[in-house]
C-alpha atoms as a PDB file:
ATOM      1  CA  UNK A   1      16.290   9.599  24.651  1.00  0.00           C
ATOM      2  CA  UNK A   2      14.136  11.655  22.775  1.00  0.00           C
ATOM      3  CA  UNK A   3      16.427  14.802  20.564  1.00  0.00           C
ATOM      4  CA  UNK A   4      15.872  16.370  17.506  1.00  0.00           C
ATOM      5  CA  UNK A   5      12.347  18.158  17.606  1.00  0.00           C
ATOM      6  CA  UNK A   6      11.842  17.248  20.671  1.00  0.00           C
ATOM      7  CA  UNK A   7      12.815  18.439  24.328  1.00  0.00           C
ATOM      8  CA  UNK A   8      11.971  16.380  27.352  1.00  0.00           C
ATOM      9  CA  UNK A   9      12.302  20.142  29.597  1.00  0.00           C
ATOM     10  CA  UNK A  10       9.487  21.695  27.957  1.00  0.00           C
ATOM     11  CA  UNK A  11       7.507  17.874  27.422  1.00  0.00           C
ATOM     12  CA  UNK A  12       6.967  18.430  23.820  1.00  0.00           C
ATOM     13  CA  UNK A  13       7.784  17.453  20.314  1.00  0.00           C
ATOM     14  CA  UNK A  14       7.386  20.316  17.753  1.00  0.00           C
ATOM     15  CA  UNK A  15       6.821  18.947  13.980  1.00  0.00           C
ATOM     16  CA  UNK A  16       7.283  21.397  11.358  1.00  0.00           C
ATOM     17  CA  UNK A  17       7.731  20.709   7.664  1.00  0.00           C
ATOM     18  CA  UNK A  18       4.053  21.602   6.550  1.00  0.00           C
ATOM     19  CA  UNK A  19       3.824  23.018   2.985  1.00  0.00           C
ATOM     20  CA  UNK A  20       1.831  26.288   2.603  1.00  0.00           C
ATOM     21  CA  UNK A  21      -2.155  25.083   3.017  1.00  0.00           C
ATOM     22  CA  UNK A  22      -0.565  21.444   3.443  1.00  0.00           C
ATOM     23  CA  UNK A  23      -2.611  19.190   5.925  1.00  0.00           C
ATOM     24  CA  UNK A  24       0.190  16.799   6.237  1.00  0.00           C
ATOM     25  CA  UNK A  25       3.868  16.680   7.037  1.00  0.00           C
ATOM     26  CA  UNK A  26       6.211  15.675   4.107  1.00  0.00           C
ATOM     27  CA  UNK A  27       8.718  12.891   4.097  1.00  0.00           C
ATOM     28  CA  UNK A  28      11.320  14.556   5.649  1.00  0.00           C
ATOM     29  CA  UNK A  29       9.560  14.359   8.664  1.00  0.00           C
ATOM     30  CA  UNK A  30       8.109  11.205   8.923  1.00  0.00           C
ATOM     31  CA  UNK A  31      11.011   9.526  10.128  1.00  0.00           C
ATOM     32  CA  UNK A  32      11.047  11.884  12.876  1.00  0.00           C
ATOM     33  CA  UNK A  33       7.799  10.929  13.308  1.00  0.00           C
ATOM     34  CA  UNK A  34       8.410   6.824  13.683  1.00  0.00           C
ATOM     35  CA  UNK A  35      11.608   7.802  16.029  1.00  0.00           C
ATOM     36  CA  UNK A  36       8.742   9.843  18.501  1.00  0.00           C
ATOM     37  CA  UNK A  37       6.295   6.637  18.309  1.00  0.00           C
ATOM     38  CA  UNK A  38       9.223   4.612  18.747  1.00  0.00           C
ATOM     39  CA  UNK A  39      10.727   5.914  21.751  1.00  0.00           C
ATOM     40  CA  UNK A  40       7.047   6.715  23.321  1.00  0.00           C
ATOM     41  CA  UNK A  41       6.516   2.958  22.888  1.00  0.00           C
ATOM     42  CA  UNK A  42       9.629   1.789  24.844  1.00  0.00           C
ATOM     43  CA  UNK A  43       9.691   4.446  27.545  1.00  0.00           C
ATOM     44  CA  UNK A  44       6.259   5.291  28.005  1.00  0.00           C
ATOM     45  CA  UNK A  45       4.240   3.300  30.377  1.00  0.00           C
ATOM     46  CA  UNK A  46       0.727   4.908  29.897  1.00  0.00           C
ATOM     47  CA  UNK A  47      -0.751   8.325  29.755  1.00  0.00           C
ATOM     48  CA  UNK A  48      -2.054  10.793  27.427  1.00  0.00           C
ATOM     49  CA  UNK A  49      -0.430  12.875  24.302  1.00  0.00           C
ATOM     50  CA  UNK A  50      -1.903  15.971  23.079  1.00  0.00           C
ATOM     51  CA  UNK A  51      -1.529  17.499  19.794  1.00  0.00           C
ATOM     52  CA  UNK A  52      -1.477  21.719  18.943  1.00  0.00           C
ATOM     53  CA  UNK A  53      -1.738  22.627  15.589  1.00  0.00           C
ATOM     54  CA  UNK A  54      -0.260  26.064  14.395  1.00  0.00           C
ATOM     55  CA  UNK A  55      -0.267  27.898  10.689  1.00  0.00           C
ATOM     56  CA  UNK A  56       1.663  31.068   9.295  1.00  0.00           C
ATOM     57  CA  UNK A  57      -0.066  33.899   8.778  1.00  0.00           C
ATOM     58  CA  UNK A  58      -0.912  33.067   4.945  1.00  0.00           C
ATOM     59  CA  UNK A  59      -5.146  32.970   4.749  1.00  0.00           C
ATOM     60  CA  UNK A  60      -7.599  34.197   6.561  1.00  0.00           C
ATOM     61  CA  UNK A  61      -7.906  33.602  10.160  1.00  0.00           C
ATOM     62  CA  UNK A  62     -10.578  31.032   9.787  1.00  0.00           C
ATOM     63  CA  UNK A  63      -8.945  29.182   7.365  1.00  0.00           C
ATOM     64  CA  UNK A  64      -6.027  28.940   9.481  1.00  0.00           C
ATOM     65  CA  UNK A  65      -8.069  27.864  12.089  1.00  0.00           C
ATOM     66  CA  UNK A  66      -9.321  24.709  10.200  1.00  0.00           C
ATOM     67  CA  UNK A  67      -5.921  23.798   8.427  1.00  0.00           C
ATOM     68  CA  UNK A  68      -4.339  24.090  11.878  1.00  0.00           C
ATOM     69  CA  UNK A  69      -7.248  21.556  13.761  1.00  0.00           C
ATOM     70  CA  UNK A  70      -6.668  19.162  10.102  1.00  0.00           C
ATOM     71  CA  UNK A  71      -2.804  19.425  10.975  1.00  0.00           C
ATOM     72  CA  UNK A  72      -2.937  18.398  14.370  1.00  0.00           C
ATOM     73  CA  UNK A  73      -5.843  15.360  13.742  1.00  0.00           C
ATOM     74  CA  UNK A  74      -3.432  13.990  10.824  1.00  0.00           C
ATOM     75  CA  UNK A  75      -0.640  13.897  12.989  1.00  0.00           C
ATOM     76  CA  UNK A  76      -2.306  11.816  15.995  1.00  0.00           C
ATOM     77  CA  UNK A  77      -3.515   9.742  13.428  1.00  0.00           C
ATOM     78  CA  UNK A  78      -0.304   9.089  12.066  1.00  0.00           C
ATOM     79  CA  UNK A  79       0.608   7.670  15.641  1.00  0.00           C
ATOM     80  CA  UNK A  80      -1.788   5.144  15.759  1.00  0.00           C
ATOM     81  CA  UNK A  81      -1.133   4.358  12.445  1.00  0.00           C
ATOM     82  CA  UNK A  82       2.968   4.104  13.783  1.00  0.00           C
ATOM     83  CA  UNK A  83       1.647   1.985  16.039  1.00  0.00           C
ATOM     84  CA  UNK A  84       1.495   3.761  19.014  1.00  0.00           C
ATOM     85  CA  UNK A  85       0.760   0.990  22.069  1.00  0.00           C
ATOM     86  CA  UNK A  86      -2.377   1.326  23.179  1.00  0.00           C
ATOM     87  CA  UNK A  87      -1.320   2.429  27.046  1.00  0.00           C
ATOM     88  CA  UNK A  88      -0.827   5.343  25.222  1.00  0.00           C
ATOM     89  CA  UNK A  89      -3.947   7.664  24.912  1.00  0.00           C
ATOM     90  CA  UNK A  90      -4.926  10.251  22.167  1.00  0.00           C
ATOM     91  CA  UNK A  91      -5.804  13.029  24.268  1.00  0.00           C
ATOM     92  CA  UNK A  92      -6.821  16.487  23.432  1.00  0.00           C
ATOM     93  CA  UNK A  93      -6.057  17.466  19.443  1.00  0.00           C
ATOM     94  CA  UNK A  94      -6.625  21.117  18.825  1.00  0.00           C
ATOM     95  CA  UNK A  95      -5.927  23.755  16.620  1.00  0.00           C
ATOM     96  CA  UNK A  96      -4.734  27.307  17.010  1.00  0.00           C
ATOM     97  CA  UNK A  97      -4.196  29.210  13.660  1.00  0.00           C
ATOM     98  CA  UNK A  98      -2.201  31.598  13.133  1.00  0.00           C
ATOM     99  CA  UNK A  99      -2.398  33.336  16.979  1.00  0.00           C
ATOM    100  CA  UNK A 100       0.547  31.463  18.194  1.00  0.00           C
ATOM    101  CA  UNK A 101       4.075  32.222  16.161  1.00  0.00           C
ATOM    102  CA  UNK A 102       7.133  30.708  16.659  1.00  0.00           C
ATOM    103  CA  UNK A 103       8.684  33.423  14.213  1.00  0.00           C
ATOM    104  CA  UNK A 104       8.123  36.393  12.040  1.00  0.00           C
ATOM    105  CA  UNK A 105       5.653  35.474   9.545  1.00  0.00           C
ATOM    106  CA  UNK A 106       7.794  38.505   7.339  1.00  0.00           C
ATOM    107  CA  UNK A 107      10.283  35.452   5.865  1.00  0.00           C
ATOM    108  CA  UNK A 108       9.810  31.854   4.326  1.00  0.00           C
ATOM    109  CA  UNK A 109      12.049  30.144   7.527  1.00  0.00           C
ATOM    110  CA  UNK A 110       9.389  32.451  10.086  1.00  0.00           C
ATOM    111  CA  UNK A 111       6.733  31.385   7.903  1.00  0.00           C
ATOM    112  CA  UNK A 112       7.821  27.711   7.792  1.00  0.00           C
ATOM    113  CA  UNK A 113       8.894  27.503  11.789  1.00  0.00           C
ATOM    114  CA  UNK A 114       5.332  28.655  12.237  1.00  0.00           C
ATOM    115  CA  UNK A 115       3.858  25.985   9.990  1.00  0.00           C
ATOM    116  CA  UNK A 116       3.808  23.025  12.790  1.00  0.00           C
ATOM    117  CA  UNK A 117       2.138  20.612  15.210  1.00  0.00           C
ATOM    118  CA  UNK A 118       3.217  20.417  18.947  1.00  0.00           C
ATOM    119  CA  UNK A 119       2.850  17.102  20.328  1.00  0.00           C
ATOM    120  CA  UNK A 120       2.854  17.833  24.326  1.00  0.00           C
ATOM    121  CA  UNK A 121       3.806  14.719  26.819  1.00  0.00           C
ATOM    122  CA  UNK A 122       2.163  16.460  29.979  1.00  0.00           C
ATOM    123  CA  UNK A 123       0.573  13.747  31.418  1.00  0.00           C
ATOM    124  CA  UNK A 124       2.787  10.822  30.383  1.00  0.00           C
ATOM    125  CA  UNK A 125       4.414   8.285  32.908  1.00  0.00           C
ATOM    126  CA  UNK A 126       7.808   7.546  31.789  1.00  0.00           C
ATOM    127  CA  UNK A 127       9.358   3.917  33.162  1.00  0.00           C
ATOM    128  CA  UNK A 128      13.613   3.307  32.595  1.00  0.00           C
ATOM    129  CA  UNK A 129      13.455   7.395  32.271  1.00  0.00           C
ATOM    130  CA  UNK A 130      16.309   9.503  34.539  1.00  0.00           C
END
């Protein structure tokens, strides 16, 4: 059902493709983005989806902070805007820096597996779903 970024064990999507101090994720990724709404919209019968952003190490801790929050808020948004069905809630977007790594932050692929938003499916009811 849902592959790529995404694994249904673990209840999450992870999104990376974030440019260094980019607030958005580029094209490459948008597609994976409509496939997400997509599948949320057929399978999903209702719940909530929350959204993590997470930075590299680049910055200071407070900017990372911020970037990370504007990651994670663009991303929801870009849900709705995929048109997520409304038995679908927005639930809790936050952002966590830098404190979080995926990676080493010593390398551009660390530094750019580090650079993401987790999109977490904890509370969502599933329907046609084995």
């Amino acid at each position: 059902m849902l592959g790529g970024p995404c694994s249904m064990t673990e209840k999450k999507c992870v999104l990376i493709g974030f440019r260094v101090g980019g607030k958005v994720i580029n094209e490459n990724e948008i597609s994976e983005l409509k496939e997400i709404v997509s599948v949320l919209n057929e399978f999903g019968e209702g719940g909530t989806v929350d959204f993590i952003g997470h930075t590299d190490s680049t910055g200071t801790k407070k900017y990372n902070q911020k970037l990370s929050l504007i990651r994670a808020r663009n991303v929801a948004r870009l849900f709705r805007e995929f048109g997520l069905k409304d038995a679908i809630s927005i639930g809790k977007i936050s952002g966590k820096g830098e404190d979080d790594p995926v990676d080493l932050n010593e390398t551009d692929q660390g530094k750019y597996s580090n650079r993401r938003v987790e999109i977490l499916f904890n509370n969502l009811k599933w329907k046609n779903f084995e």
